[in-house]
Protein backbone atom coordinates (compact mmCIF):
# COMPACT_ATOMS: atom_id res chain seq x y z
CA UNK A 1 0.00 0.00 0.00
CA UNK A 2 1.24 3.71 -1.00
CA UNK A 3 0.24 6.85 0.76
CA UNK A 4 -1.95 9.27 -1.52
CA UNK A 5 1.12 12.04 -0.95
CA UNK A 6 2.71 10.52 -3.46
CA UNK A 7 0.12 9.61 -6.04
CA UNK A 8 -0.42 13.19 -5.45
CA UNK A 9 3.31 14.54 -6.13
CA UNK A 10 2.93 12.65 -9.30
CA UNK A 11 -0.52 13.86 -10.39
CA UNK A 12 1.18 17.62 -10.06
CA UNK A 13 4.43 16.42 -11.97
CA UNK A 14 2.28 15.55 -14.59
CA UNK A 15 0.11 18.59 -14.85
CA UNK A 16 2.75 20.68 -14.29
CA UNK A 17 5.27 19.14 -16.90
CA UNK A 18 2.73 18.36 -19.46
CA UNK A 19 -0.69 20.03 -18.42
CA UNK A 20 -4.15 19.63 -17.26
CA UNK A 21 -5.32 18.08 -20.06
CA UNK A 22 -2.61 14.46 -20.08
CA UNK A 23 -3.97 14.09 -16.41
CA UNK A 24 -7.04 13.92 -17.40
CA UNK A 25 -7.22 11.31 -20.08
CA UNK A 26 -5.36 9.60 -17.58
CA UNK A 27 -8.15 9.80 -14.96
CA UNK A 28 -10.54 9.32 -18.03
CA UNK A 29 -8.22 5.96 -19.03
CA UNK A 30 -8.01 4.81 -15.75
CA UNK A 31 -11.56 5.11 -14.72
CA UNK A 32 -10.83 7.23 -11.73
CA UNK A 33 -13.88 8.42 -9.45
CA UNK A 34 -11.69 12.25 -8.59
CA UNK A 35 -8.90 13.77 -10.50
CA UNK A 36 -7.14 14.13 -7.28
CA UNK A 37 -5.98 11.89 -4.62
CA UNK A 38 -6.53 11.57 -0.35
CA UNK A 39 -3.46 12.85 0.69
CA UNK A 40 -3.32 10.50 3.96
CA UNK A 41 -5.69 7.79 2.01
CA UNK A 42 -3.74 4.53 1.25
CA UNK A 43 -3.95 3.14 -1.90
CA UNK A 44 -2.92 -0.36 -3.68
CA UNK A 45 0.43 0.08 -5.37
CA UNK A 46 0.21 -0.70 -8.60
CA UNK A 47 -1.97 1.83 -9.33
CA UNK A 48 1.35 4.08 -9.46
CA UNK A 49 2.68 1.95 -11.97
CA UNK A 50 -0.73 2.04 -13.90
CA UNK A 51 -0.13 5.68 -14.08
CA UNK A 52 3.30 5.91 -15.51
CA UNK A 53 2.60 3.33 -18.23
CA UNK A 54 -0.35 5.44 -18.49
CA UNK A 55 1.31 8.89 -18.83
CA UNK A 56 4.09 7.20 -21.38
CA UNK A 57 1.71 5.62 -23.95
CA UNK A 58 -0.17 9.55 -23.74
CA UNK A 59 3.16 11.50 -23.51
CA UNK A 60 4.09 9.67 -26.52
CA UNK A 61 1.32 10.16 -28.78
CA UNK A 62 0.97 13.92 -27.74
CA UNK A 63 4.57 14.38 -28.44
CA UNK A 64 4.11 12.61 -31.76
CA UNK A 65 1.24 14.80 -32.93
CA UNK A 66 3.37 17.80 -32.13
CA UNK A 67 6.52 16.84 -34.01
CA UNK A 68 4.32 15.39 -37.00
CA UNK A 69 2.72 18.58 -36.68
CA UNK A 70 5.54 21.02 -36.49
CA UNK A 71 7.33 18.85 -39.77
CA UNK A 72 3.84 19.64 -41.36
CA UNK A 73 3.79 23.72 -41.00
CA UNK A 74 7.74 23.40 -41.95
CA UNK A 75 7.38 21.40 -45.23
CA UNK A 76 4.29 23.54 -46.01
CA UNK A 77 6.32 26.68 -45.68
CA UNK A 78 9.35 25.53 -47.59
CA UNK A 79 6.77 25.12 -50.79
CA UNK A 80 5.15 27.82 -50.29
């Protein structure tokens, strides 16, 4: 069992580093009840782990998106 402190430290890594919105289609994936976490609630461990592999398979296809996107706007530009 893991204290909610630290499911909470990582819920504001994640917003912080990569915003509101990749928290919440992790809640969304995850089928949480509350986007936020008991701070002094205990909580089975895995469901840390559940949240990195969670945040990695949506870091990756928002980061992606971006760089598809960015070589998009720069190819368009060069013919342009």
């Amino acid at each position: 069992m893991i204290y909610g402190i630290l499911l909470e430290s990582c819920r504001d890594g994640v917003c912080e580093v990569y915003g509101q919105a990749i928290w919440k289609k992790i809640v969304q994936e995850l089928n949480f009840e509350h986007e936020s976490f008991t701070t002094l609630g205990r909580y089975d461990e895995t469901l840390i782990e559940k949240v990195a592999e969670c945040k990695i398979r949506n870091i990756c296809s928002y980061v992606s998106f971006f760089f598809l996107l960015r070589f998009h706007l720069r190819f368009i530009r060069t013919f342009t």
